[in-house]
C-alpha atoms as a PDB file:
ATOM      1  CA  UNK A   1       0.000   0.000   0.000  1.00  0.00           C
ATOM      2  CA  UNK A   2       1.417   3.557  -0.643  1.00  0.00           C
ATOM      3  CA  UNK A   3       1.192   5.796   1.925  1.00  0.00           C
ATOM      4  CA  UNK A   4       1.055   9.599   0.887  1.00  0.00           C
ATOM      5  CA  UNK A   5       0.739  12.209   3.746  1.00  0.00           C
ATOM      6  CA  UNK A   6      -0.618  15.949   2.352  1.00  0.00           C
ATOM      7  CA  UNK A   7      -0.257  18.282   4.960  1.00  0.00           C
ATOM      8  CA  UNK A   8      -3.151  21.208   5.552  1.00  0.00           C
ATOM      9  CA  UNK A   9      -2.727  24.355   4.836  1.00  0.00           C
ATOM     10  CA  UNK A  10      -5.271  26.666   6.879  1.00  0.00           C
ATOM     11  CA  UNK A  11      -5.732  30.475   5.337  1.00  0.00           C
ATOM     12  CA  UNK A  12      -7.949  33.650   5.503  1.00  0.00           C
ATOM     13  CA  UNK A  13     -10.065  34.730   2.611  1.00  0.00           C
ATOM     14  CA  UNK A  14     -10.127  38.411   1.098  1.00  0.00           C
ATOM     15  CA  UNK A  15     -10.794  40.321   4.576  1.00  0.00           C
ATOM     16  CA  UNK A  16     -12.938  37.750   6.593  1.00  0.00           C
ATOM     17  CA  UNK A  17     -10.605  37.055   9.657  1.00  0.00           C
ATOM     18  CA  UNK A  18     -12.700  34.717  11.261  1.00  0.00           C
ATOM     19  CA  UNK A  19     -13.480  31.671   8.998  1.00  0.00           C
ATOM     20  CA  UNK A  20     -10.112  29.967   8.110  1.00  0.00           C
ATOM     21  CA  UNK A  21     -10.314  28.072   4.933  1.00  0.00           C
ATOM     22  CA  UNK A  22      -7.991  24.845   4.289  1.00  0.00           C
ATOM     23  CA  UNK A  23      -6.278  23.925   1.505  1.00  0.00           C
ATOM     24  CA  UNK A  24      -3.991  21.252   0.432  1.00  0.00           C
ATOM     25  CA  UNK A  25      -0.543  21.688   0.859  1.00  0.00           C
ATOM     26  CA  UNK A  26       2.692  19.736   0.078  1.00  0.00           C
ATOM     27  CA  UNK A  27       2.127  15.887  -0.139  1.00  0.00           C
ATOM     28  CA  UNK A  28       4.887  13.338   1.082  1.00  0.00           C
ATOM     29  CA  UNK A  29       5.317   9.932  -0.567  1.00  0.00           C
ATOM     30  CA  UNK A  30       7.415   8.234   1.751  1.00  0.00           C
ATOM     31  CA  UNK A  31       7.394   4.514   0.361  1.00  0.00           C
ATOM     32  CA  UNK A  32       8.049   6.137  -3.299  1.00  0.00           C
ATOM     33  CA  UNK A  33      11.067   8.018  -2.457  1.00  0.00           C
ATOM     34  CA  UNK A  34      12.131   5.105  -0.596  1.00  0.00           C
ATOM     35  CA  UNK A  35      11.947   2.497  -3.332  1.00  0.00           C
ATOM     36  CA  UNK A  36      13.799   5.047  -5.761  1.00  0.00           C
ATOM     37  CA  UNK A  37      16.950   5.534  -3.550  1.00  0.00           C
ATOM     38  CA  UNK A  38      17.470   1.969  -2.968  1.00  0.00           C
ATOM     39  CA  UNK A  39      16.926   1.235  -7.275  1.00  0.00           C
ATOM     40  CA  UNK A  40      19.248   4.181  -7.815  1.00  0.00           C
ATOM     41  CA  UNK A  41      21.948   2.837  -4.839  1.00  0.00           C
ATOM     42  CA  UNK A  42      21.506  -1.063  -6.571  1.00  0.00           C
ATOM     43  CA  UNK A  43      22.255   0.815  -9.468  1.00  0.00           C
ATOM     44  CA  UNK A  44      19.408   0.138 -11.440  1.00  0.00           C
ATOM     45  CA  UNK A  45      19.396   3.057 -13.659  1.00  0.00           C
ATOM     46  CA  UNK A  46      20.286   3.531 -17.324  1.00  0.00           C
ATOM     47  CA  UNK A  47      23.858   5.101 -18.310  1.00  0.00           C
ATOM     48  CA  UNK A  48      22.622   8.402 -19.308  1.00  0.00           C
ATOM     49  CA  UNK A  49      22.817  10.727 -16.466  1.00  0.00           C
ATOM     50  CA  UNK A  50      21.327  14.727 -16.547  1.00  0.00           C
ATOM     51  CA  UNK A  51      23.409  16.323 -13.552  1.00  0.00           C
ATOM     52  CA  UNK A  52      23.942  14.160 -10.933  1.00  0.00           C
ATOM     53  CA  UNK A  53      20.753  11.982 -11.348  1.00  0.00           C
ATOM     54  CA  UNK A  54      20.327   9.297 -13.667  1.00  0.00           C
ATOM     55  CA  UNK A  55      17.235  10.028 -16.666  1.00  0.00           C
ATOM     56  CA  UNK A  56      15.688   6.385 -16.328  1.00  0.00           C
ATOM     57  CA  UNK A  57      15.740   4.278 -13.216  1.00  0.00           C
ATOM     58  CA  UNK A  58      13.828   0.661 -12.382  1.00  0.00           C
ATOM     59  CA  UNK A  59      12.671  -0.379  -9.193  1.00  0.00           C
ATOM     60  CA  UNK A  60      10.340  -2.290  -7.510  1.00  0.00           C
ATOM     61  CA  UNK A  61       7.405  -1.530  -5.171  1.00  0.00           C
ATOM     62  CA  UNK A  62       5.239  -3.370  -3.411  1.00  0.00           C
ATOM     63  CA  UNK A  63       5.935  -6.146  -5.972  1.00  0.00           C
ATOM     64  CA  UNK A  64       5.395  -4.105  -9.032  1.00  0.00           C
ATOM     65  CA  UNK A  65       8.485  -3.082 -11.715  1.00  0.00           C
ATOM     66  CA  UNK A  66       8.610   0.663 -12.187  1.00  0.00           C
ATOM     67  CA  UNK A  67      10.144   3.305 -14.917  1.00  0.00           C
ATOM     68  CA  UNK A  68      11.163   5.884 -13.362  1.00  0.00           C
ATOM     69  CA  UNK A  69      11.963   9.318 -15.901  1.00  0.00           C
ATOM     70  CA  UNK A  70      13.570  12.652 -14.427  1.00  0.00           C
ATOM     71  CA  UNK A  71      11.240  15.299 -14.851  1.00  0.00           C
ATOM     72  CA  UNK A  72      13.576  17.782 -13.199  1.00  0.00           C
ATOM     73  CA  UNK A  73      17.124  17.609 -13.270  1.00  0.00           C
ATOM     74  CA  UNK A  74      17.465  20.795 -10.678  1.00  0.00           C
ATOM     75  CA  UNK A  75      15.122  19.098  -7.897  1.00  0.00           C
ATOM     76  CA  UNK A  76      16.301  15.312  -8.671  1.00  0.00           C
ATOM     77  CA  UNK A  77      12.148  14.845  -9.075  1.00  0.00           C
ATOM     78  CA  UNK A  78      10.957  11.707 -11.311  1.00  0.00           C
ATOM     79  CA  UNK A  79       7.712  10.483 -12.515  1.00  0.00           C
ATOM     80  CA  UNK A  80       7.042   6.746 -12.229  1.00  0.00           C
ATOM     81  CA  UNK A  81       4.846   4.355 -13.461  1.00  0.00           C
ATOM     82  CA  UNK A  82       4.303   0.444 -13.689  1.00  0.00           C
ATOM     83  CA  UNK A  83       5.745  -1.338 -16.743  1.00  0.00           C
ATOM     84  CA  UNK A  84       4.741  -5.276 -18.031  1.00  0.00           C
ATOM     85  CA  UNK A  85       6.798  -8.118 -17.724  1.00  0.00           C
ATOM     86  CA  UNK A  86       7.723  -6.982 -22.184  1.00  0.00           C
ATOM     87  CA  UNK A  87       8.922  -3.730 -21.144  1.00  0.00           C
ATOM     88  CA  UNK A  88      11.796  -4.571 -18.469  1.00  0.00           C
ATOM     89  CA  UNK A  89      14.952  -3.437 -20.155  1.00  0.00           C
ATOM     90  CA  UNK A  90      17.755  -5.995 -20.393  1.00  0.00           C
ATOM     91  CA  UNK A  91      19.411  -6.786 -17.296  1.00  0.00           C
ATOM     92  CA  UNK A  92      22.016  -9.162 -18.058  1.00  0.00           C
ATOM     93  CA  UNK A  93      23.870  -8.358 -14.649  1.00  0.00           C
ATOM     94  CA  UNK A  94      20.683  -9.359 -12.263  1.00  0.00           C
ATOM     95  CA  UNK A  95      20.420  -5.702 -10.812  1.00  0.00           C
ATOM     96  CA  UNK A  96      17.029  -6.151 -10.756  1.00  0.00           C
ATOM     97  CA  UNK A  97      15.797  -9.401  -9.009  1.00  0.00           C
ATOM     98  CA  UNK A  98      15.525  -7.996  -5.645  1.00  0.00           C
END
């Protein structure tokens, strides 16, 4: 299960000081981040690096193969998603049977 915490931001409308509204604020996905440092320390990333981050790292979570894609070399942020059995690149080294 993937846990994702979103804190809550509480603010004031135009000049209405007694009603606070909330709001969604910055979310946290703990397990995520997790299971893309460990694929990046097992090295499990492809040989093209932007900056100091690799552009395509695989990893698993919660049983499930991911692609992982840097989105943003400047904040080291990624975008994941699941990929089939047909789509796991070749890994003649075993790097990813863990």
């Amino acid at each position: 299960m993937l846990k994702r915490t979103t804190e809550v931001i509480k603010h004031r409308n135009g000049g209405d000081l007694s009603t606070f509204v909330k709001a969604p604020g910055r979310t946290d996905f703990d397990a995520i981040t997790m299971a893309l440092r460990e694929a990046i320390r097992r090295s499990c990333s492809g040989a093209q690096f932007e900056g100091e981050f690799p552009r395509h790292v695989w990893g698993w979570l919660n049983g499930q193969l991911y692609e992982a894609r840097l989105i943003n070399r400047a904040q080291g942020w990624y975008k994941a998603w699941p990929i089939e059995d047909a789509e796991r690149p070749t890994d003649d080294e075993g790097r990813l049977n863990w």
